[in-house]
N, C-alpha and C. Protein backbone atom coordinates (compact mmCIF):
# COMPACT_ATOMS: atom_id res chain seq x y z
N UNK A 1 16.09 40.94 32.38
CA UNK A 1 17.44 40.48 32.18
C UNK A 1 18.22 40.55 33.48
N UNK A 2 19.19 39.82 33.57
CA UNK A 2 19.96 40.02 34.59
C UNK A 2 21.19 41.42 34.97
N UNK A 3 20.91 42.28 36.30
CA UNK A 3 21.61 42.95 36.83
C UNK A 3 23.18 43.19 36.37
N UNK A 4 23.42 41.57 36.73
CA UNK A 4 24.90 41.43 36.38
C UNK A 4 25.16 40.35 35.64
N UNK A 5 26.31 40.59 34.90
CA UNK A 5 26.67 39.48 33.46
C UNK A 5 26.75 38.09 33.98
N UNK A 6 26.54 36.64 33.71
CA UNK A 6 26.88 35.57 33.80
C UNK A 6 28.41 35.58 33.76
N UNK A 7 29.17 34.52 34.74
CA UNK A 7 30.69 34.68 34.18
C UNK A 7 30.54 33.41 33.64
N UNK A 8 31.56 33.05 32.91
CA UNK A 8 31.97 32.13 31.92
C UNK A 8 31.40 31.06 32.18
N UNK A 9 31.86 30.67 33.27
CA UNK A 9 31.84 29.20 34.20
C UNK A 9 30.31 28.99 34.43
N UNK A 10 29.67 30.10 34.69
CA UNK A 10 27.56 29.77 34.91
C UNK A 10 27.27 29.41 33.63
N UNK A 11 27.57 30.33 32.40
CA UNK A 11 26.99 29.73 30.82
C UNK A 11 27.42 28.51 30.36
N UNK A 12 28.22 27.98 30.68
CA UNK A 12 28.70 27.05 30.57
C UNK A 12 27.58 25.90 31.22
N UNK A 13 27.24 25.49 32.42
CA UNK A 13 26.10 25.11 33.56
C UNK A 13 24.82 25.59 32.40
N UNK A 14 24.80 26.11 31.98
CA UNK A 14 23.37 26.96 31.92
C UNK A 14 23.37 26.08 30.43
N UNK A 15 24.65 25.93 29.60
CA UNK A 15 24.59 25.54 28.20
C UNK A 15 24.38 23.97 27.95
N UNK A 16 25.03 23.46 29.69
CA UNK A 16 25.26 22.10 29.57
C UNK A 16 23.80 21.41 29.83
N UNK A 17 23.21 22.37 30.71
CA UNK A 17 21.61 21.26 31.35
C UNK A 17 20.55 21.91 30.01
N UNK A 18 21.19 22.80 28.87
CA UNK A 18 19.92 23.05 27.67
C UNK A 18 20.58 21.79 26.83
N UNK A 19 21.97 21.42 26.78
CA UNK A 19 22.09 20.41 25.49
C UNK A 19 21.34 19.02 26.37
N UNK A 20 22.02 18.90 27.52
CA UNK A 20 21.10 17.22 27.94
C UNK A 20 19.87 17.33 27.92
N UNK A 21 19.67 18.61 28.17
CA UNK A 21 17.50 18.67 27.89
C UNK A 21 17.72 18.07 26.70
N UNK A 22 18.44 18.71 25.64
CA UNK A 22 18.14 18.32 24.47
C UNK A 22 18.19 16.46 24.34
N UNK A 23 19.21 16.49 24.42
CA UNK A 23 20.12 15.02 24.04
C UNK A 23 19.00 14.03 25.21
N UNK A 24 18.79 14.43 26.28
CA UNK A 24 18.22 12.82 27.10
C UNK A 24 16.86 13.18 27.95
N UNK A 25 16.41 14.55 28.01
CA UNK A 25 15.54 14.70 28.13
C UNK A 25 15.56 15.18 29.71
N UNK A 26 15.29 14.24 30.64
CA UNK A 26 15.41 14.75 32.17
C UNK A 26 16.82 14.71 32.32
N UNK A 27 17.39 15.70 33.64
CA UNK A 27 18.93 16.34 33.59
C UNK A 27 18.69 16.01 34.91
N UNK A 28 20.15 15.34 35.50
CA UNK A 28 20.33 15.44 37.28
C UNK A 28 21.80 15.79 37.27
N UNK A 29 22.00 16.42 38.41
CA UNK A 29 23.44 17.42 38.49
C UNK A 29 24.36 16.26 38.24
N UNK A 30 24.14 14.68 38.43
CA UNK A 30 25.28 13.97 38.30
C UNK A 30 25.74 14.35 36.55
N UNK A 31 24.80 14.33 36.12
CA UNK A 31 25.04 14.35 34.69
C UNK A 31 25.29 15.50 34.38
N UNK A 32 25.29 16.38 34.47
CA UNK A 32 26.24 17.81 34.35
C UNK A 32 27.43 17.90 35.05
N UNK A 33 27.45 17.41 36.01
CA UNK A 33 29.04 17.11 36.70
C UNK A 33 29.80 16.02 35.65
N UNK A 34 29.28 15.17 34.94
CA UNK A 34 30.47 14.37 34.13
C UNK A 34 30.36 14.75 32.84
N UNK A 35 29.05 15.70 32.21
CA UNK A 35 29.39 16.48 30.85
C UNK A 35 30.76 17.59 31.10
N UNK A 36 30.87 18.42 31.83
CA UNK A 36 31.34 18.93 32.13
C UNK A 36 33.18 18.53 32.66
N UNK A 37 32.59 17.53 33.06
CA UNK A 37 34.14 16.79 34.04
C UNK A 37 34.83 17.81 34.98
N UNK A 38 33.78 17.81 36.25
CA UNK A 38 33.66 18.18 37.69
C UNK A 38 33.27 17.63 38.14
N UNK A 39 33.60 17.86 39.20
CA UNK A 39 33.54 16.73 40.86
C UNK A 39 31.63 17.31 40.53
N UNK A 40 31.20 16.16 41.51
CA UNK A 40 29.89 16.65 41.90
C UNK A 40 30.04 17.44 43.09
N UNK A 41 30.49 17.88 43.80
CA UNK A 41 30.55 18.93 44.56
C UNK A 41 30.68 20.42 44.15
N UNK A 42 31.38 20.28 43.08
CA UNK A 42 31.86 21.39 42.63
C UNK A 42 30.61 21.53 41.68
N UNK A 43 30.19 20.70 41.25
CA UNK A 43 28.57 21.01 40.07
C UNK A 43 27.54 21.41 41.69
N UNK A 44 27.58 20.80 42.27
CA UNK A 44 26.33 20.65 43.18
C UNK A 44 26.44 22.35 43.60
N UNK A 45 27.13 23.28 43.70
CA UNK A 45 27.34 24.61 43.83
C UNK A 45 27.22 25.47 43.31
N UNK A 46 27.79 25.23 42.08
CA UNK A 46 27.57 25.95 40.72
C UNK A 46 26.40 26.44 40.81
N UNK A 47 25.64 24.82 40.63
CA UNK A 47 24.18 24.77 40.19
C UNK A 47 23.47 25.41 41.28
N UNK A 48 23.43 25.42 42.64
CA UNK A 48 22.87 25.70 43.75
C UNK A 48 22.73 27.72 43.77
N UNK A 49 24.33 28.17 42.76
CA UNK A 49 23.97 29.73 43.00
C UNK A 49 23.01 30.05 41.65
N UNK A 50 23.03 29.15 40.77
CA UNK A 50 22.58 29.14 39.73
C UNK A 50 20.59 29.42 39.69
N UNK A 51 20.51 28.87 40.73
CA UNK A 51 19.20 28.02 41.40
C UNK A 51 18.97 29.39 42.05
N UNK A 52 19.53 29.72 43.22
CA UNK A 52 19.17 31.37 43.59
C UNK A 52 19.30 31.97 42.93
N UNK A 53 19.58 32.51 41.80
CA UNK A 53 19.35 33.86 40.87
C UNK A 53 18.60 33.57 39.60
N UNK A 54 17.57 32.01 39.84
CA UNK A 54 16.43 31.77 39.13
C UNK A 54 16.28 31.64 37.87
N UNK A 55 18.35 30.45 37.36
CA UNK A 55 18.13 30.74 36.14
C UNK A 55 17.93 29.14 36.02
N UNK A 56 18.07 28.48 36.61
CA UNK A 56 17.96 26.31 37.08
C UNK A 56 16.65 26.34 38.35
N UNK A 57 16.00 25.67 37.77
CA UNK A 57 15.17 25.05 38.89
C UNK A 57 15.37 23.68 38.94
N UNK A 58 14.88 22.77 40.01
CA UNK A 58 14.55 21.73 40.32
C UNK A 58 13.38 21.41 40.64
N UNK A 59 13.10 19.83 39.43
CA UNK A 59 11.55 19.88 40.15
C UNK A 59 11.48 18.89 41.30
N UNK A 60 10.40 18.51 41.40
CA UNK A 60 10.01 17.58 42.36
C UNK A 60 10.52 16.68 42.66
N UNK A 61 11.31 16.21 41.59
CA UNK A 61 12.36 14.70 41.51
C UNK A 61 13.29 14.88 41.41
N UNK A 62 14.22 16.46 41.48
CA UNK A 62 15.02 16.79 41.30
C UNK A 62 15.84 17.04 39.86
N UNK A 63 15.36 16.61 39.42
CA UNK A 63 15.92 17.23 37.99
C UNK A 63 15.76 18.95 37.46
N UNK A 64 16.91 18.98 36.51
CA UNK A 64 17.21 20.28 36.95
C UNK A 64 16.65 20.95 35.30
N UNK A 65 15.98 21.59 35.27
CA UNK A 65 14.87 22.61 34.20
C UNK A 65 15.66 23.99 34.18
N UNK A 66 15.95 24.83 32.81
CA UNK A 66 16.04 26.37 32.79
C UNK A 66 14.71 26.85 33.35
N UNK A 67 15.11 27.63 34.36
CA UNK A 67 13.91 28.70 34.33
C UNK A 67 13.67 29.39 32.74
N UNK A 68 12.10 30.05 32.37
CA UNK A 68 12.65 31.12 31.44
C UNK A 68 13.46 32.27 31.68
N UNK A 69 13.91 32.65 32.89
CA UNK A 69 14.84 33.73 32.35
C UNK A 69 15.92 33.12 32.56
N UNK A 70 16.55 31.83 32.83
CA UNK A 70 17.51 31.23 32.56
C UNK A 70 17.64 30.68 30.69
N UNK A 71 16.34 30.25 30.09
CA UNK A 71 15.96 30.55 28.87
C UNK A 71 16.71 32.01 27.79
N UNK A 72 16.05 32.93 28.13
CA UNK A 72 16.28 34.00 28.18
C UNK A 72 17.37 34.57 28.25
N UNK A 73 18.15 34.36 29.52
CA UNK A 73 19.96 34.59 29.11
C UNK A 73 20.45 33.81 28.37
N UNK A 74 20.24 32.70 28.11
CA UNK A 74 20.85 31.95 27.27
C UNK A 74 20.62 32.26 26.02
N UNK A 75 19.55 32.38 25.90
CA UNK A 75 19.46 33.16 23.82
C UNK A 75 20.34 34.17 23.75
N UNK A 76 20.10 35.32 24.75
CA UNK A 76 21.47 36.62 24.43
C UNK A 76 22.64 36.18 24.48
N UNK A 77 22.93 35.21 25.95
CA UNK A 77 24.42 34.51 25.47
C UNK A 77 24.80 33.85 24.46
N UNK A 78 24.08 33.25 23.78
CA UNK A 78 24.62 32.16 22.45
C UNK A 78 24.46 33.41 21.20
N UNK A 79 23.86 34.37 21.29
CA UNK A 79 23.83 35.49 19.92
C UNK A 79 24.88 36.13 20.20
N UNK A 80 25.06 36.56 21.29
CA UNK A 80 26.50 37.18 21.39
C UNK A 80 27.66 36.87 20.67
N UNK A 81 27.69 35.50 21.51
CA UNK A 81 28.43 34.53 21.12
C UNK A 81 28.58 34.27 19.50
N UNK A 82 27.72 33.91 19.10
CA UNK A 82 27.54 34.07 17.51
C UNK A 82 28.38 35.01 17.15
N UNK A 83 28.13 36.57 17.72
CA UNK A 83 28.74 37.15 16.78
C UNK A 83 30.12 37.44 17.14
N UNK A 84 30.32 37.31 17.94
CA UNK A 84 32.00 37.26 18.08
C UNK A 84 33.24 35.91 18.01
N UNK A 85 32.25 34.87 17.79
CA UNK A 85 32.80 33.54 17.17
C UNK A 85 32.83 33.89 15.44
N UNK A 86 32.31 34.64 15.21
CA UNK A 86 31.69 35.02 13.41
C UNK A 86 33.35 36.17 13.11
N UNK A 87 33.38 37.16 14.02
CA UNK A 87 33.92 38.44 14.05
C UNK A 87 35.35 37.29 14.06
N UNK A 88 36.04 36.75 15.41
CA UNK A 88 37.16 36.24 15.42
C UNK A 88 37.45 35.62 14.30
N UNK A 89 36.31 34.71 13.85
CA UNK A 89 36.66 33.51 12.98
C UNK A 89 37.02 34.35 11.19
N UNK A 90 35.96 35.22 11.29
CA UNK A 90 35.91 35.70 9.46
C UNK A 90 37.05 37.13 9.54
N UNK A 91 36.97 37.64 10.55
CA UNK A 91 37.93 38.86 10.25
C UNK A 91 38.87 38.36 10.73
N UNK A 92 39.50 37.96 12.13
CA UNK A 92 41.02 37.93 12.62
C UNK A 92 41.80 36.38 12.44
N UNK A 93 40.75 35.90 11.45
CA UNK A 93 40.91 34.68 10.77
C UNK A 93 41.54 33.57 11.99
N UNK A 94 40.92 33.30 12.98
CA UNK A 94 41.10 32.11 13.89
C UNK A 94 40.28 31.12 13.97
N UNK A 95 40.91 29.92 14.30
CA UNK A 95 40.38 28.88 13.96
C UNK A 95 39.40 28.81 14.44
N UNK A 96 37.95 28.58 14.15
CA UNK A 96 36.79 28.10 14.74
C UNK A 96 36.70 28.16 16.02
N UNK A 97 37.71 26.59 16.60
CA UNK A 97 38.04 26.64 18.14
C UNK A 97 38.19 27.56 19.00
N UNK A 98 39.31 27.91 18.61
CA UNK A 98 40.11 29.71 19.29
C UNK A 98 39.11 30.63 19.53
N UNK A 99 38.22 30.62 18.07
CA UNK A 99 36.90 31.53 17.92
C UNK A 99 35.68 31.77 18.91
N UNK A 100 35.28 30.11 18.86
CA UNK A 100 34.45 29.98 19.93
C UNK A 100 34.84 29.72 21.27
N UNK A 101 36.20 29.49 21.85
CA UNK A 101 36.72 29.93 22.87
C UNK A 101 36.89 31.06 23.62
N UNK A 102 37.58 32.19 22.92
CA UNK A 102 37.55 33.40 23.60
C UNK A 102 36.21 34.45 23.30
N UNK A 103 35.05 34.03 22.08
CA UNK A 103 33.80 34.41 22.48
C UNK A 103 33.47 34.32 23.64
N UNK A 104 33.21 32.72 24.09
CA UNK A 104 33.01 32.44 25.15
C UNK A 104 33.33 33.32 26.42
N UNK A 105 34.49 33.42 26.67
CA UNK A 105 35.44 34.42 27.31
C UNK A 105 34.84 35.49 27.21
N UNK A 106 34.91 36.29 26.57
CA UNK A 106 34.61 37.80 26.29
C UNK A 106 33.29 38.34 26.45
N UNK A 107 32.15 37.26 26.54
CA UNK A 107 30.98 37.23 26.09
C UNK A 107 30.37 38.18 27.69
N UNK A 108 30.41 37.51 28.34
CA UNK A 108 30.20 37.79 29.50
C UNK A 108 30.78 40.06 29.98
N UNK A 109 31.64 40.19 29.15
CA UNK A 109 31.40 41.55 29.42
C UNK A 109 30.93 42.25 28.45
N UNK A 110 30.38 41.89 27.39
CA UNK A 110 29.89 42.68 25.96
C UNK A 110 28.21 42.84 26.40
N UNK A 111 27.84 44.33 26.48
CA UNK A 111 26.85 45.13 26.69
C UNK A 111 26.11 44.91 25.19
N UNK A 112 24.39 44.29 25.02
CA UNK A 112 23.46 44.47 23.84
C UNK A 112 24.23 45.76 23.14
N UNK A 113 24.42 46.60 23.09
CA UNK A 113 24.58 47.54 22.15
C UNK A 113 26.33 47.29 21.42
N UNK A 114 27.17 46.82 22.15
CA UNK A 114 28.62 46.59 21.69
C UNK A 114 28.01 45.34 20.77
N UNK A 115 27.43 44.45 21.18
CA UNK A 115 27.38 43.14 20.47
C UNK A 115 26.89 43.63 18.92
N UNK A 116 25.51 44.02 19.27
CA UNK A 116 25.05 44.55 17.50
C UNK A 116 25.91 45.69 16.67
N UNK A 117 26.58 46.75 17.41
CA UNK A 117 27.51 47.59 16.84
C UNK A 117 29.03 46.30 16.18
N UNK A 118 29.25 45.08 17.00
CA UNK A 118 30.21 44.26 16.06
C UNK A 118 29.48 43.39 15.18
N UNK A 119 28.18 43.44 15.43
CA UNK A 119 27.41 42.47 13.99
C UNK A 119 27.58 43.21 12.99
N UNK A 120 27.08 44.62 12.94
CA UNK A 120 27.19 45.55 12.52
C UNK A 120 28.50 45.63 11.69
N UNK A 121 29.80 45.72 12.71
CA UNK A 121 31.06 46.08 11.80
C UNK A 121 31.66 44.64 10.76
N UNK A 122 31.64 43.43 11.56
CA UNK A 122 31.69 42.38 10.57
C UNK A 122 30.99 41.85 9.08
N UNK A 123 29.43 42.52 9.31
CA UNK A 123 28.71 42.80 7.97
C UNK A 123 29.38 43.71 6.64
N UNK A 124 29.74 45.01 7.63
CA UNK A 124 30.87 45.97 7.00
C UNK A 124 31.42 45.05 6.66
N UNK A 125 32.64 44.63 7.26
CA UNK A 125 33.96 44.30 6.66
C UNK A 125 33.04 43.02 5.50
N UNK A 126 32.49 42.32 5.43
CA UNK A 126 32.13 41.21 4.74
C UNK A 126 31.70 41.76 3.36
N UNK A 127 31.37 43.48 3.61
CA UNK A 127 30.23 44.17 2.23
C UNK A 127 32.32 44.57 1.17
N UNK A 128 32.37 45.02 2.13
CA UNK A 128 34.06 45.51 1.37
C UNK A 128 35.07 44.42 0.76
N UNK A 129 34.46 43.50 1.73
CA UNK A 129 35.91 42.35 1.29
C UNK A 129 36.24 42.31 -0.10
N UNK A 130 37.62 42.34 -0.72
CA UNK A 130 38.29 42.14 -1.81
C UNK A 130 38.34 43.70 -2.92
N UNK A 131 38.14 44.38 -2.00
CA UNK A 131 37.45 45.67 -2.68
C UNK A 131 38.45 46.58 -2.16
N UNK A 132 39.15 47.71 -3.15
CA UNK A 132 40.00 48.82 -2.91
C UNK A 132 38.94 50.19 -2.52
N UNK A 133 39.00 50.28 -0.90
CA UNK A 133 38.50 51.22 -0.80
C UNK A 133 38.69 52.25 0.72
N UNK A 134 38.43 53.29 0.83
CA UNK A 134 38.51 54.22 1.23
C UNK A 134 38.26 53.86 2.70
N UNK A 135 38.46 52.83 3.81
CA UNK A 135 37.92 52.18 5.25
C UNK A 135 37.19 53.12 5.42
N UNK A 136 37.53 54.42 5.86
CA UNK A 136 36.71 55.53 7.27
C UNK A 136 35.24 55.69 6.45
N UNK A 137 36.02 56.34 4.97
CA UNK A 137 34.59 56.77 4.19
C UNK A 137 33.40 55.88 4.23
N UNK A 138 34.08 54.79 3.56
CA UNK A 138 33.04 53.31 3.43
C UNK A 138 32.62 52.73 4.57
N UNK A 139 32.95 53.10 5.96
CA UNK A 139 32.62 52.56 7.33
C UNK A 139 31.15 53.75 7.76
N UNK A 140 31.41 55.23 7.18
CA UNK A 140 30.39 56.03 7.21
C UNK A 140 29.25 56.09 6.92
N UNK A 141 29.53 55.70 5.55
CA UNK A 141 28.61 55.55 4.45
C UNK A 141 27.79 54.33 4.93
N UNK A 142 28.25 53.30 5.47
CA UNK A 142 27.91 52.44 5.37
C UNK A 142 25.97 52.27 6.01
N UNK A 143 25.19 51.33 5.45
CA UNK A 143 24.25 51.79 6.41
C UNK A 143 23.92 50.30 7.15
N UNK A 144 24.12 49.43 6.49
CA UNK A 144 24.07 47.90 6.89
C UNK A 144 22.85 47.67 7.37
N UNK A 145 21.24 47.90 6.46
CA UNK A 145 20.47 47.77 6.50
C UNK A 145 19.97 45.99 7.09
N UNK A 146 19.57 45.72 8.26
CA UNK A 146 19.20 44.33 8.55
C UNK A 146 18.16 43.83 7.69
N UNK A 147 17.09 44.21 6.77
CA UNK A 147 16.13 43.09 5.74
C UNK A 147 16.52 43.49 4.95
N UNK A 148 17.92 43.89 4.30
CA UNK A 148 18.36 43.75 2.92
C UNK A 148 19.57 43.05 2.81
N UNK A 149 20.23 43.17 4.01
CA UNK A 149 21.94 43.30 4.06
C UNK A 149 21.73 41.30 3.33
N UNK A 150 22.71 40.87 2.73
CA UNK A 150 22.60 39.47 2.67
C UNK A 150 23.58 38.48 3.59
N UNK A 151 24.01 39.04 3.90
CA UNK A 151 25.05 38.46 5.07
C UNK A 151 23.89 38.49 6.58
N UNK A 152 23.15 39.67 6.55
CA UNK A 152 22.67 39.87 7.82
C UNK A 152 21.05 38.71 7.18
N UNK A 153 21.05 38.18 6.23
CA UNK A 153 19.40 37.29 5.93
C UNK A 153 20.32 35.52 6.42
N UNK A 154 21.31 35.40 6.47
CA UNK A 154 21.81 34.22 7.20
C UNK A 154 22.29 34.35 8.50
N UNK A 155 22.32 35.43 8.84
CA UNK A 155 23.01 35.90 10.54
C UNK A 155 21.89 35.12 11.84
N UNK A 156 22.24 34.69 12.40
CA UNK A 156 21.58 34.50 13.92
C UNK A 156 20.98 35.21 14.43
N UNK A 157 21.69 36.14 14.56
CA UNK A 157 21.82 37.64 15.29
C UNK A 157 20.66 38.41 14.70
N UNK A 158 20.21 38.38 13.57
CA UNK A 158 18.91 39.08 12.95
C UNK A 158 18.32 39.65 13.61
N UNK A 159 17.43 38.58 13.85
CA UNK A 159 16.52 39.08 15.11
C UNK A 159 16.56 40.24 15.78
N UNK A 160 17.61 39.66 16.50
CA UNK A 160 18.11 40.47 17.92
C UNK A 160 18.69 41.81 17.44
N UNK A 161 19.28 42.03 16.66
CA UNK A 161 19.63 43.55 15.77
C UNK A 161 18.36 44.24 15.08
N UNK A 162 17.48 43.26 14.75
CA UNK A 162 16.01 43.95 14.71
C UNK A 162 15.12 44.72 15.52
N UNK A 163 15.06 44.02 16.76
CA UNK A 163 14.72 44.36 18.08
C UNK A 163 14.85 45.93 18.56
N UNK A 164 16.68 45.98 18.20
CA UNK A 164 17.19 46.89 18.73
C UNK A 164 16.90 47.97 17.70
N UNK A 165 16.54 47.94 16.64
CA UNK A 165 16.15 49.04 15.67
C UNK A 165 15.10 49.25 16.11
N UNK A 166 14.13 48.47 16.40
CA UNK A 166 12.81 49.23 16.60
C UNK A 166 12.22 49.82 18.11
């Protein structure tokens, strides 16, 4: 994994050349400079520090490929993400947008263990909802088992909170 967190602005680069993989198949920085809507100078840089810390390669023809551990950050970034687009959106009730906006934002300083400790507490709050009860006790008690929980058998995040149990 990487040393130091991606800031906003690299996952972003990193999110845009996995959807045109998706969507058109071969990726050239022009085309991430106008998904994006940046100068190509300003992509041609991005991508270039992106390229030294081995998370974009270029091949032969120039088109631009995730490395796997550019792969690789990107799954932890989008689970993250998950769960604090999930957390904003279902507990502090913001719109989707807002949701997956300041995920975005935030994502970049949330440490593997903060991320599954808020999968964790949003499962909570989801097991209590509509229910008169005791917060601290019922936050104790709680055990939020991942292959039983039913909130956690549709979660993203599964996996990756699995991982960390074992």
């Amino acid at each position: 994994m990487l040393k130091t967190p991606l800031t906003h602005v690299a996952t972003k680069y990193l999110q845009a050349v996995k959807h045109l993989q998706n969507q058109k198949g071969d990726v050239r920085q022009i085309m991430v400079a106008k998904h994006l809507g940046v100068t190509p100078s300003t992509c041609f840089e991005s991508v270039l520090r992106l390229i030294k810390k081995n998370l974009i390669a270029e091949d032969s023809q120039k088109f631009l490929i995730l490395t796997p551990k550019g792969t690789q950050s990107l799954e932890v970034i989008e689970r993250n993400q998950y769960v604090f687009t999930s957390f904003f959106r279902e507990v502090l009730d913001c719109c989707c947008e807002d949701s997956i906006d300041i995920a975005a934002k935030i994502e970049p300083l949330i440490d593997f263990h903060t991320a599954t400790e808020m999968c964790k507490f949003t499962r909570f709050l989801e097991s209590i909802k509509g229910q008169k009860v005791n917060f601290h006790e019922a936050w104790k008690s709680f055990d939020g088992n991942i292959e039983t929980d039913l909130v956690c058998k549709k979660c993203k995040h599964k996996e990756f909170c699995l991982k960390r149990r074992n």
